[in-house]
N, C-alpha and C. Protein backbone atom coordinates (compact mmCIF):
# COMPACT_ATOMS: atom_id res chain seq x y z
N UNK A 1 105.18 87.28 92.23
CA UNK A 1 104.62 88.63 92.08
C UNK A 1 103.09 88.55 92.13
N UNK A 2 102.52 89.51 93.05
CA UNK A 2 101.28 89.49 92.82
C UNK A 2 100.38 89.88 91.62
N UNK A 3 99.19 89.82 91.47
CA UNK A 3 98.13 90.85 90.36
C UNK A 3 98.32 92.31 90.72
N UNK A 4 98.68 92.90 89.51
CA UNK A 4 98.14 94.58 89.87
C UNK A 4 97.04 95.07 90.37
N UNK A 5 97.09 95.69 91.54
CA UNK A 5 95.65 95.82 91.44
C UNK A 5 94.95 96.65 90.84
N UNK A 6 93.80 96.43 90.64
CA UNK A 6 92.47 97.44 90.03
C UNK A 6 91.67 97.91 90.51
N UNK A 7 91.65 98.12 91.62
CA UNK A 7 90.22 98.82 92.36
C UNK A 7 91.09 99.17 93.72
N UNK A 8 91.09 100.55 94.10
CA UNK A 8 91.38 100.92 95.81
C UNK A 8 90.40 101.51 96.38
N UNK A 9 90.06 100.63 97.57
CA UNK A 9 88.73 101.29 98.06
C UNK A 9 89.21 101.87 99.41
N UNK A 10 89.14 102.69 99.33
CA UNK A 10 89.40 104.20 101.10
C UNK A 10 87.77 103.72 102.13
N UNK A 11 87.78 103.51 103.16
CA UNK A 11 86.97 103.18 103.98
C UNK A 11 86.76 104.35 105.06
N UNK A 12 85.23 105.06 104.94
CA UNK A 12 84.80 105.83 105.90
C UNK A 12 83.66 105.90 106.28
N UNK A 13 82.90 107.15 106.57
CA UNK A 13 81.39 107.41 107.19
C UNK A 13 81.22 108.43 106.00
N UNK A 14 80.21 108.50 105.20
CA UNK A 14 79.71 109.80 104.43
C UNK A 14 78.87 111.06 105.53
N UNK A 15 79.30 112.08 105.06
CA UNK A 15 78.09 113.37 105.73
C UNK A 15 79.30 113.55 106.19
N UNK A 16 78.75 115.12 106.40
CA UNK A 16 79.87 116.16 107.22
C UNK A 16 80.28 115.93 108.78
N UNK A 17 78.98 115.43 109.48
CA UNK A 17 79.16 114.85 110.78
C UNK A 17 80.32 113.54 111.07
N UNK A 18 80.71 112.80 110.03
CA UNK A 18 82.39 112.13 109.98
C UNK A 18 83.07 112.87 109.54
N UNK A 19 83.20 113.35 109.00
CA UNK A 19 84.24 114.13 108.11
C UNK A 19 85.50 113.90 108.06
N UNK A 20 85.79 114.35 109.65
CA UNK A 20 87.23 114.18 110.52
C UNK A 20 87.32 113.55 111.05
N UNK A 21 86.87 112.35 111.45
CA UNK A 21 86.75 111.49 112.75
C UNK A 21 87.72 110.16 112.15
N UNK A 22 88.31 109.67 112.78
CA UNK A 22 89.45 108.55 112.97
C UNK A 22 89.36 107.63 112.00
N UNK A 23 87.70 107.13 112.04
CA UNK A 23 87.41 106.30 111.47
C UNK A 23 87.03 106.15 110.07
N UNK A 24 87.75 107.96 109.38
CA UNK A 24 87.83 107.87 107.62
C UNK A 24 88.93 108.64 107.30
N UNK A 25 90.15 107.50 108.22
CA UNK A 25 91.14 107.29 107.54
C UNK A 25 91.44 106.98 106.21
N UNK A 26 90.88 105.95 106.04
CA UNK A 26 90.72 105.37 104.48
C UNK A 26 90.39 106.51 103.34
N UNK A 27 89.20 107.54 103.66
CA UNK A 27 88.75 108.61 103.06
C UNK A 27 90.40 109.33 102.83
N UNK A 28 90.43 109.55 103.95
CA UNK A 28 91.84 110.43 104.41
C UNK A 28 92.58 110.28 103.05
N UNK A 29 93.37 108.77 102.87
CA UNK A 29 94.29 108.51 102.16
C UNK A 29 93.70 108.89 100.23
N UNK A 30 92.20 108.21 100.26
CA UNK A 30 92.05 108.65 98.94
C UNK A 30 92.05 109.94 98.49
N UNK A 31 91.51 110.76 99.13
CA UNK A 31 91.32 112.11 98.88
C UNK A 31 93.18 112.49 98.76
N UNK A 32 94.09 112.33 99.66
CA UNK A 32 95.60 112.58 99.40
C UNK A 32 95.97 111.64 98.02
N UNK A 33 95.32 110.63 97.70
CA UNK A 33 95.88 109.82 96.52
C UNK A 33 95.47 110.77 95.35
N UNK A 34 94.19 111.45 95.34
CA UNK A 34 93.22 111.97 94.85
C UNK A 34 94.31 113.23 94.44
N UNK A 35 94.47 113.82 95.27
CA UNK A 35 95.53 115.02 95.00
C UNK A 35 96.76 115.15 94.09
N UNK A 36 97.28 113.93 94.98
CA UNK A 36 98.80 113.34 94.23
C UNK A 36 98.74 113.20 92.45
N UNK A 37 97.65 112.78 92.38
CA UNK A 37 97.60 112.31 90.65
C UNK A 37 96.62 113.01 90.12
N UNK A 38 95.91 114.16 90.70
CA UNK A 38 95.01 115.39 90.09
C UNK A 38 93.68 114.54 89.28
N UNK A 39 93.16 113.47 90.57
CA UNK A 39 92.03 112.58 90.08
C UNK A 39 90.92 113.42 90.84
N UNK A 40 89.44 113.08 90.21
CA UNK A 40 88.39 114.07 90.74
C UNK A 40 87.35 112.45 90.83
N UNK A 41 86.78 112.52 91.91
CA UNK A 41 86.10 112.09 91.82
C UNK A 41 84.87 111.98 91.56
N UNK A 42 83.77 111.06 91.11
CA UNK A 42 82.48 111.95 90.72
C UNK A 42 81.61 110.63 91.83
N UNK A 43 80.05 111.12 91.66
CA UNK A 43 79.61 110.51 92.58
C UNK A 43 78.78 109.69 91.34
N UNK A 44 78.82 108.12 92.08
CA UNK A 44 78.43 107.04 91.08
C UNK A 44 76.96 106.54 92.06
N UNK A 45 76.12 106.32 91.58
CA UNK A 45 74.70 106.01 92.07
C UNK A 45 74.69 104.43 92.08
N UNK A 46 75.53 103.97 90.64
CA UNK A 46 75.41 102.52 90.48
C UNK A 46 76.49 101.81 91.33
N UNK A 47 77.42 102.74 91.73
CA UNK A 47 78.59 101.44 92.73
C UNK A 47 78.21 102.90 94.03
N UNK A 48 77.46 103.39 94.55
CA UNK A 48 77.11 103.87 95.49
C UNK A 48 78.19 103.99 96.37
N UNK A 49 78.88 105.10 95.18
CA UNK A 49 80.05 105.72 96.23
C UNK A 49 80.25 106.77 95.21
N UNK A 50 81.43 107.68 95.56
CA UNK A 50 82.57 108.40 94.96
C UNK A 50 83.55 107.53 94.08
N UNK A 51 83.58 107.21 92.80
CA UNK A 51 84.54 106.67 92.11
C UNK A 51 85.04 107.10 91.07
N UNK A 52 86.22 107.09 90.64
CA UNK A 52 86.42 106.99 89.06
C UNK A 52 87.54 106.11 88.55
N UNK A 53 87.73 106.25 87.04
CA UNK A 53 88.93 105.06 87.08
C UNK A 53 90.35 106.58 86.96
N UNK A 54 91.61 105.37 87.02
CA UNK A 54 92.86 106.43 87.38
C UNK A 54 93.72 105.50 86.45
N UNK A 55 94.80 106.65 86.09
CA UNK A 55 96.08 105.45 86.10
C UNK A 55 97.08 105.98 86.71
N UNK A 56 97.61 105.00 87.74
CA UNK A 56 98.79 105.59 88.42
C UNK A 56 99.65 104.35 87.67
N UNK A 57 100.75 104.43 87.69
CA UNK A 57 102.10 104.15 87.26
C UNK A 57 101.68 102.96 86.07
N UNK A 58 101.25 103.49 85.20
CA UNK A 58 100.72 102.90 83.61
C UNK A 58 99.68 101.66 84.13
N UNK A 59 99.27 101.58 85.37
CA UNK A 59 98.26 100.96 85.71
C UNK A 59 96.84 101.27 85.46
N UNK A 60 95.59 101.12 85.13
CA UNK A 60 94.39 101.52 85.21
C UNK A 60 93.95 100.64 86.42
N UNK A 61 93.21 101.68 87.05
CA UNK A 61 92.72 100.89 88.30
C UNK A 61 91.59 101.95 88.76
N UNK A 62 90.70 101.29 89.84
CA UNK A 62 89.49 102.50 90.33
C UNK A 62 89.66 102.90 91.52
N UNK A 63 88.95 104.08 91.88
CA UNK A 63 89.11 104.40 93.18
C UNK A 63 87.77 104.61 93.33
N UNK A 64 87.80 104.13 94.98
CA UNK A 64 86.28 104.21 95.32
C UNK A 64 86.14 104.52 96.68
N UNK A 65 85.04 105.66 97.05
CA UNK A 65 85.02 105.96 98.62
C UNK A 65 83.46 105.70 98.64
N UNK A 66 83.33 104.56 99.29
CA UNK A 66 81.76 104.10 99.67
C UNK A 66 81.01 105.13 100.25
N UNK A 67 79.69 105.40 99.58
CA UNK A 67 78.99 106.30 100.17
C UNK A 67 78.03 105.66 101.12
N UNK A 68 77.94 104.29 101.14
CA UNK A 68 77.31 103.30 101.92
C UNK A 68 77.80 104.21 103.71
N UNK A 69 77.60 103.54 104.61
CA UNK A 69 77.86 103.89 106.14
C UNK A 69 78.77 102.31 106.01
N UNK A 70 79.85 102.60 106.96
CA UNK A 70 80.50 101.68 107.23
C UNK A 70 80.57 99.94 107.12
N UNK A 71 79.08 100.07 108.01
CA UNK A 71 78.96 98.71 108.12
C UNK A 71 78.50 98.54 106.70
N UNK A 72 78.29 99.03 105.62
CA UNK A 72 77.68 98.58 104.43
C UNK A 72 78.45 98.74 103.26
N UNK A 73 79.89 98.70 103.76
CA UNK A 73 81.02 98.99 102.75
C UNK A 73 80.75 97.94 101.15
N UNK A 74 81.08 96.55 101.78
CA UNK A 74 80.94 95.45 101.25
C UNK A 74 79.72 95.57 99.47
N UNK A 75 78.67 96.39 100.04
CA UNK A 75 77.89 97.07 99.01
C UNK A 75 78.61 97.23 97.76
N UNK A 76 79.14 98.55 97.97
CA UNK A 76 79.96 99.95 97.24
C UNK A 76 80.93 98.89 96.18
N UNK A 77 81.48 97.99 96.99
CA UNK A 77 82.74 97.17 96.83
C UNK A 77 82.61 96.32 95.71
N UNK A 78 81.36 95.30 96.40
CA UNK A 78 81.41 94.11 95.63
C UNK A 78 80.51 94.72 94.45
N UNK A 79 79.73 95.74 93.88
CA UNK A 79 78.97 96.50 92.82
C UNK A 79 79.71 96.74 92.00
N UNK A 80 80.93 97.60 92.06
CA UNK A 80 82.12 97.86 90.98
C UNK A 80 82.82 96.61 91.22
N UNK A 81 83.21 95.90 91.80
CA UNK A 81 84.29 94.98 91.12
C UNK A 81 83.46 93.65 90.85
N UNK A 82 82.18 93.81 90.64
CA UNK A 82 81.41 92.51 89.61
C UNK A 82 81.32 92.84 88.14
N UNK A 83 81.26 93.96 88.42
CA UNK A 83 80.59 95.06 87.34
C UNK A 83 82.29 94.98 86.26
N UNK A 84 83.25 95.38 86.81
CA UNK A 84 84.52 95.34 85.84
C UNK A 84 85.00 93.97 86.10
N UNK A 85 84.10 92.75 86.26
CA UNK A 85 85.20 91.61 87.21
C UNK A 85 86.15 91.58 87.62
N UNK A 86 86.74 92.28 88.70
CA UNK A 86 87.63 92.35 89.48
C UNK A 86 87.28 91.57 90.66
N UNK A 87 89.06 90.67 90.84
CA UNK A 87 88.80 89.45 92.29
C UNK A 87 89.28 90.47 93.26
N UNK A 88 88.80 89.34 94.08
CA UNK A 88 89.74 90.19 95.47
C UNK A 88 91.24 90.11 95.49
N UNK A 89 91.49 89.50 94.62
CA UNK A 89 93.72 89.33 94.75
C UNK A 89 93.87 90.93 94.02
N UNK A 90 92.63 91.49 93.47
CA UNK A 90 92.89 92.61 92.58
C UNK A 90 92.64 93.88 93.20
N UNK A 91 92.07 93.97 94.44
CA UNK A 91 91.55 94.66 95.86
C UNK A 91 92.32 95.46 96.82
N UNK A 92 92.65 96.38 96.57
CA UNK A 92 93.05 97.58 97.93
C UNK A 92 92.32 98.22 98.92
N UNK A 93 92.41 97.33 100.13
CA UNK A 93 91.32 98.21 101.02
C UNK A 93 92.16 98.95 102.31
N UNK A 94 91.85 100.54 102.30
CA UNK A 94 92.46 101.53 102.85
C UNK A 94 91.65 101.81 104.16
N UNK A 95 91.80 100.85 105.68
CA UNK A 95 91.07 101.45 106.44
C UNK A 95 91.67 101.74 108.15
N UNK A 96 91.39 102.18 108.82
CA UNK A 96 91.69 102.82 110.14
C UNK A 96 92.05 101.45 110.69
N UNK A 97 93.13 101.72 111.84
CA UNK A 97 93.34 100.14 112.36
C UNK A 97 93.38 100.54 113.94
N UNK A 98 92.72 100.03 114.74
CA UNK A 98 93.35 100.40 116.17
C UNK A 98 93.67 99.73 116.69
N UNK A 99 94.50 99.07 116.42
CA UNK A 99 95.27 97.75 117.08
C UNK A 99 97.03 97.72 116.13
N UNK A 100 97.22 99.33 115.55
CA UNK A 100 98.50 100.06 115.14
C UNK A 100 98.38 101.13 116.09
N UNK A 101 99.80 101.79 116.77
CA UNK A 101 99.98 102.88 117.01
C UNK A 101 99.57 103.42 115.96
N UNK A 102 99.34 104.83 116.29
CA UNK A 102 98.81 106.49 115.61
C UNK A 102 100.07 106.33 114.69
N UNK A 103 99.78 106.85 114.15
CA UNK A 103 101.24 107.17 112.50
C UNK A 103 101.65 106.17 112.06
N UNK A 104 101.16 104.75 112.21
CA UNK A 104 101.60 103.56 111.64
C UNK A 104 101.14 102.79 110.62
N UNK A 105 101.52 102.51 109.54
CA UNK A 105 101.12 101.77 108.31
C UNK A 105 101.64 101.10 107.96
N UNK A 106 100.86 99.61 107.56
CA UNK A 106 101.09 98.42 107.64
C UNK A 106 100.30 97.84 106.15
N UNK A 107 100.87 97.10 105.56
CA UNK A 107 100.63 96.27 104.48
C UNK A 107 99.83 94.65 104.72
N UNK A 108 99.27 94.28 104.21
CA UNK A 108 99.00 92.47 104.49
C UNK A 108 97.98 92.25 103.31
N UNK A 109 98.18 90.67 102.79
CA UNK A 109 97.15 90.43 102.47
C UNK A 109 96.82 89.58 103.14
N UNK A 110 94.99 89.62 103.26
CA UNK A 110 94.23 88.70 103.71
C UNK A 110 93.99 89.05 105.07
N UNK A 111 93.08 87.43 105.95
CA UNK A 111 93.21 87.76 107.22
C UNK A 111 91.90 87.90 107.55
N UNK A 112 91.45 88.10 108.87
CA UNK A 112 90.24 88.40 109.77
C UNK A 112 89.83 89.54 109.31
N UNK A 113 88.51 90.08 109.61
CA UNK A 113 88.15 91.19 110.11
C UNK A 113 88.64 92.59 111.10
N UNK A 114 89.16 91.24 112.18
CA UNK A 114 89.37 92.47 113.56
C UNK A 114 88.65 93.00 114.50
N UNK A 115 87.09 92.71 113.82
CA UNK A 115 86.42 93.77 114.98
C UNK A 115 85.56 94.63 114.11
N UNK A 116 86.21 95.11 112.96
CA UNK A 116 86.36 95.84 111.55
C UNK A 116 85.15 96.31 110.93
N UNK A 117 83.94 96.92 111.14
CA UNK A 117 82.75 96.43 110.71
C UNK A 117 82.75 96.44 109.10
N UNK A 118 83.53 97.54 108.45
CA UNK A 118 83.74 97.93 107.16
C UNK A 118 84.23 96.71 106.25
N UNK A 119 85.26 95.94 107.30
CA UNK A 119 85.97 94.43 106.69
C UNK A 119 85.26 93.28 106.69
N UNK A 120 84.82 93.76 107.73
CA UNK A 120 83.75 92.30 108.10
C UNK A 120 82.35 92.15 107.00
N UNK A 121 81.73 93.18 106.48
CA UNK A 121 80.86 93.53 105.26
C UNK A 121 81.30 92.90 104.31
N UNK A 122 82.88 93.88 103.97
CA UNK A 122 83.79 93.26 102.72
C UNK A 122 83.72 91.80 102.57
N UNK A 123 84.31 91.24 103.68
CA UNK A 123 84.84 89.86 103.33
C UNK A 123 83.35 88.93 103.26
N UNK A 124 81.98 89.35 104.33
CA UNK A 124 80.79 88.71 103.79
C UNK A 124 80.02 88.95 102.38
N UNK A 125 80.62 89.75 101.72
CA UNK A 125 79.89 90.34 100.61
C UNK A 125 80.26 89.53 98.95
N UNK A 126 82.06 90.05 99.65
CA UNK A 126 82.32 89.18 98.60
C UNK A 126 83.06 87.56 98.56
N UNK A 127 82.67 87.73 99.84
CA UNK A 127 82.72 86.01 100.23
C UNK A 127 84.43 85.54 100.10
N UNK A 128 85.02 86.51 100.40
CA UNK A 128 86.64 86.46 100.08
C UNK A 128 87.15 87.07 101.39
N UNK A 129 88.48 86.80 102.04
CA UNK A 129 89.11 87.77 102.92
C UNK A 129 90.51 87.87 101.72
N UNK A 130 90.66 87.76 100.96
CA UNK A 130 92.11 88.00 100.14
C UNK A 130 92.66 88.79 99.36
N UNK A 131 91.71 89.93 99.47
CA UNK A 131 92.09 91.28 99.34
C UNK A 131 93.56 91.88 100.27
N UNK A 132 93.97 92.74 99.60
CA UNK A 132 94.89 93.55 100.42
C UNK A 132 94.10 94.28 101.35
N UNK A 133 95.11 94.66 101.97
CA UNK A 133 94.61 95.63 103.18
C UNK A 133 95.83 96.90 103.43
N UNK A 134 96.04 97.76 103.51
CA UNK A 134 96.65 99.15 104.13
C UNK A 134 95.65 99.33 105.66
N UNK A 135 96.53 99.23 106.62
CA UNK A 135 96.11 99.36 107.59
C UNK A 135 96.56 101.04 108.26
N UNK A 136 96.39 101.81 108.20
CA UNK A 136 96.29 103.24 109.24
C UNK A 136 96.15 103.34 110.59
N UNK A 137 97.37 103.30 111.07
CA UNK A 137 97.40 103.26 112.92
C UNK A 137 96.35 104.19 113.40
N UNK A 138 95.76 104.10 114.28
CA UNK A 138 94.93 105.28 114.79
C UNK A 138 94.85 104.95 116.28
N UNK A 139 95.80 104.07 116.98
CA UNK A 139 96.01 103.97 118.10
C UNK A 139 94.55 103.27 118.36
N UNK A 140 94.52 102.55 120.04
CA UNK A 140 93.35 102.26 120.64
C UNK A 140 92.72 103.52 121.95
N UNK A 141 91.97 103.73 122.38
CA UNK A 141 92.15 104.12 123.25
C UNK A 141 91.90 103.11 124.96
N UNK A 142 92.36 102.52 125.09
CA UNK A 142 92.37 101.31 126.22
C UNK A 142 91.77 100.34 126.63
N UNK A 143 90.45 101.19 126.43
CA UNK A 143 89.37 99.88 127.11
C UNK A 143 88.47 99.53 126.03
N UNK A 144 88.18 98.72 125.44
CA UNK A 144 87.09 98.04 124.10
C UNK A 144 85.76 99.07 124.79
N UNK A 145 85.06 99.66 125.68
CA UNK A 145 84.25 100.53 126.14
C UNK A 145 84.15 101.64 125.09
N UNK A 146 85.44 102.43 124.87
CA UNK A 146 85.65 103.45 124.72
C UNK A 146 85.88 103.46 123.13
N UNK A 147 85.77 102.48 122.57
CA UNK A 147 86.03 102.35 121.32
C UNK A 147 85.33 102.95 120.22
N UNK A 148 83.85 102.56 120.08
CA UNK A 148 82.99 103.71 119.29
C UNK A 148 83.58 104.82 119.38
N UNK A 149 83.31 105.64 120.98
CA UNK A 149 83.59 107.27 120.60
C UNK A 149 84.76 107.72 119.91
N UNK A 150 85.86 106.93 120.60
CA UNK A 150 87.39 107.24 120.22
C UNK A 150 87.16 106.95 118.23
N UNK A 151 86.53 106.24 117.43
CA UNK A 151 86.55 106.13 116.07
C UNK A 151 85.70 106.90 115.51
N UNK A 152 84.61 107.18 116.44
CA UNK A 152 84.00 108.37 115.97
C UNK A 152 83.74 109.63 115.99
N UNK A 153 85.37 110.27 116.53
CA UNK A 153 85.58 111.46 117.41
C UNK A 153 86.96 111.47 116.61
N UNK A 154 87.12 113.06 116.01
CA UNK A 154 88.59 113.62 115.70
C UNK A 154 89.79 112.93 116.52
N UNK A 155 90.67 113.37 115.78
CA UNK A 155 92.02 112.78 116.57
C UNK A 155 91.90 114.38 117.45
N UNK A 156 93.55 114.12 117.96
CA UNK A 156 94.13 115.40 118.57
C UNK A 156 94.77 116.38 117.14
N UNK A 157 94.98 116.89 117.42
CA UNK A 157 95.91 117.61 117.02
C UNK A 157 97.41 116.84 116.10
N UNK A 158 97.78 116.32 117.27
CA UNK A 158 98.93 116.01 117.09
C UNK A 158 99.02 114.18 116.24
N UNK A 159 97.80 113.58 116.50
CA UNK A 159 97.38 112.49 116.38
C UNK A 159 97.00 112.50 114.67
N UNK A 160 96.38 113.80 114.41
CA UNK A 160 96.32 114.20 112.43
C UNK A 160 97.11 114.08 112.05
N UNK A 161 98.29 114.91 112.96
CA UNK A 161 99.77 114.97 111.92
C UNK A 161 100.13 113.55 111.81
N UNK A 162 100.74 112.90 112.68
CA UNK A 162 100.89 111.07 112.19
C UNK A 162 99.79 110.42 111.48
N UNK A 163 98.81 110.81 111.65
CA UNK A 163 98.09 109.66 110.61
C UNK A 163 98.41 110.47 109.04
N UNK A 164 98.48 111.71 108.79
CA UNK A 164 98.76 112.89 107.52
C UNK A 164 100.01 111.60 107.29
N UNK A 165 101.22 111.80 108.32
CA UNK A 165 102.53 111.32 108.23
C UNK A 165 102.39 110.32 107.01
N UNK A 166 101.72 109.21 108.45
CA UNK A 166 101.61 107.80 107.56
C UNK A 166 100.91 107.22 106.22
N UNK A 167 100.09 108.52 105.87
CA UNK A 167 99.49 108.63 104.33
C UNK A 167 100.37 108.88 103.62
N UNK A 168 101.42 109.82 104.20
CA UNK A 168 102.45 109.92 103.00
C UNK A 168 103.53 109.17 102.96
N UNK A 169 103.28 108.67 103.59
CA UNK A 169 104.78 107.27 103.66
C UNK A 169 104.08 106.06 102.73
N UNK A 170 102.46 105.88 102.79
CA UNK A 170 101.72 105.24 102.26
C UNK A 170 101.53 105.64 100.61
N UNK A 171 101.53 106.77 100.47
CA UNK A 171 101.53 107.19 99.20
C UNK A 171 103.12 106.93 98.25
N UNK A 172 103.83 106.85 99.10
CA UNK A 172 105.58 106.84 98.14
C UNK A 172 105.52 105.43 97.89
N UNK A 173 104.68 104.62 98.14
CA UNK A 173 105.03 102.95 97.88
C UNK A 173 103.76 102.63 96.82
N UNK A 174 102.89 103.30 96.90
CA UNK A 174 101.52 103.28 96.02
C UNK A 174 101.37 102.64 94.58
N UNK A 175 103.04 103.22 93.71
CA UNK A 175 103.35 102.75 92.60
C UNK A 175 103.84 101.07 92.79
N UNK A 176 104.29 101.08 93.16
CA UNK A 176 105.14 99.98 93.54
C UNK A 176 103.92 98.96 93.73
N UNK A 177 103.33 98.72 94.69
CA UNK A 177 101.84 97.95 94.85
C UNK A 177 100.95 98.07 93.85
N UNK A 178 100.06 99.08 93.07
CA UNK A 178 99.66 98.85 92.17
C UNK A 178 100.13 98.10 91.28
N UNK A 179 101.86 98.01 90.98
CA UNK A 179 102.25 97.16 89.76
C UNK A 179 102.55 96.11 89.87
N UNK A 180 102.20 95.29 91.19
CA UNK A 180 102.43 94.21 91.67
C UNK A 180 103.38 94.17 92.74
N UNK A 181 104.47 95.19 93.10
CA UNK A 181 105.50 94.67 93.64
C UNK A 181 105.33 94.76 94.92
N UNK A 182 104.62 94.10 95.68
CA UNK A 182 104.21 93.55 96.46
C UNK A 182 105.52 93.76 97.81
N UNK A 183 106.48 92.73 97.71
CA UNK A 183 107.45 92.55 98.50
C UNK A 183 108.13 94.05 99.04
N UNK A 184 108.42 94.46 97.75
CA UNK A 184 109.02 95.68 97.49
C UNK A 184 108.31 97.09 98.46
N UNK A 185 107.38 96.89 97.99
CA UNK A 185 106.21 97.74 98.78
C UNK A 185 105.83 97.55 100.34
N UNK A 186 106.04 96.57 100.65
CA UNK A 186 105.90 96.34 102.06
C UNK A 186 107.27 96.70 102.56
N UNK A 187 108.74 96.17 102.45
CA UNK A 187 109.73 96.72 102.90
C UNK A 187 109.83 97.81 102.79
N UNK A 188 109.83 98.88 101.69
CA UNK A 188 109.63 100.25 102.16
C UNK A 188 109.14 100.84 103.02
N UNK A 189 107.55 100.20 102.97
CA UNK A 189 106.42 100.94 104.12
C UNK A 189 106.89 100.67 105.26
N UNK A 190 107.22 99.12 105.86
CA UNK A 190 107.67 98.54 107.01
C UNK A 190 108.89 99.62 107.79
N UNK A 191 110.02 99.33 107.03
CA UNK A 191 111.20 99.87 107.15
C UNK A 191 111.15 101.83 108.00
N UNK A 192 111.70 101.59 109.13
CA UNK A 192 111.46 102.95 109.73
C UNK A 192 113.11 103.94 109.24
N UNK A 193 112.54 104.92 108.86
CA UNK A 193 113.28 106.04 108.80
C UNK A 193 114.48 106.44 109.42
């Protein structure tokens, strides 16, 4: 069994100009986690983000949406979890994947970057890749060219509703992972309908 974790960090762009754009998925999911358990977030100057602490399923744990810009996630991150000493085995990081189909969510710990700039911060910051990860399909769009715009440009229409989807398929396993159950939590998420 793994550590419970204590800290979930949602990965996006701050300012209204991201808002909607692909690439705050991660936002996406906290703000729906945010809902689910009637948590408010407040804005923290010292872990330079949106955080507060929560308890979902008799767990205490934090939530945090970096107010840093992407590439400066690692900031936001490694500030609160020095600050409460929290490791990375204790780490939820919620971010856009394009190398998942659109509506797809995926569990792992550990691992590369990807490409990732938000991960790639993380794992130089806090000198760890062994954090969890929730990955959010957001499809590619074909050519590595096209990649910026496509992450920094709305979905479709139809492309919201599956990623909405896969937050809430992501949210019914939420308990389960916070309390360690690890295994448990991935076969659910994995497992298609």
């Amino acid at each position: 069994m793994m550590k419970p974790i204590k800290l979930i960090v949602g990965l996006g762009n701050p300012g209204i100009k991201y808002a909607q754009t692909r690439h705050n998925a991660g936002f996406f999911f906290i703000d729906a986690l945010c809902d689910k358990y009637k948590i408010t977030l407040k804005d923290n100057k010292k872990f330079q983000g949106l955080a507060n602490k929560a308890t979902i399923a008799e767990q205490d744990l934090w939530l945090l949406k970096p107010e840093t810009f992407m590439n400066h996630s690692g900031r936001a991150v490694v500030s609160l979890a020095n600050f409460y000493k929290i490791t990375a085995e204790e780490i939820l990081v919620v971010y856009d994947e394009l190398d998942l189909p659109v509506g797809c969510a995926k569990l792992k710990k550990g691992g590369g970057h990807g490409g990732h700039n938000g991960l790639r911060d993380i794992i130089s910051l806090t000198g760890s890749n062994d954090f969890y990860r929730l990955r959010l399909g957001i499809g590619h769009p074909g050519h590595k060219s096209k990649v910026l715009s496509w992450v920094l440009n709305r979905a479709s229409k139809d492309d919201e509703i599956s990623i909405d989807l896969a937050i809430t398929k992501s949210l019914n396993i939420i308990e389960d992972l916070v309390q360690g159950h690890l295994e448990k939590a991935m076969k659910d998420l994995h497992t298609k309908d």
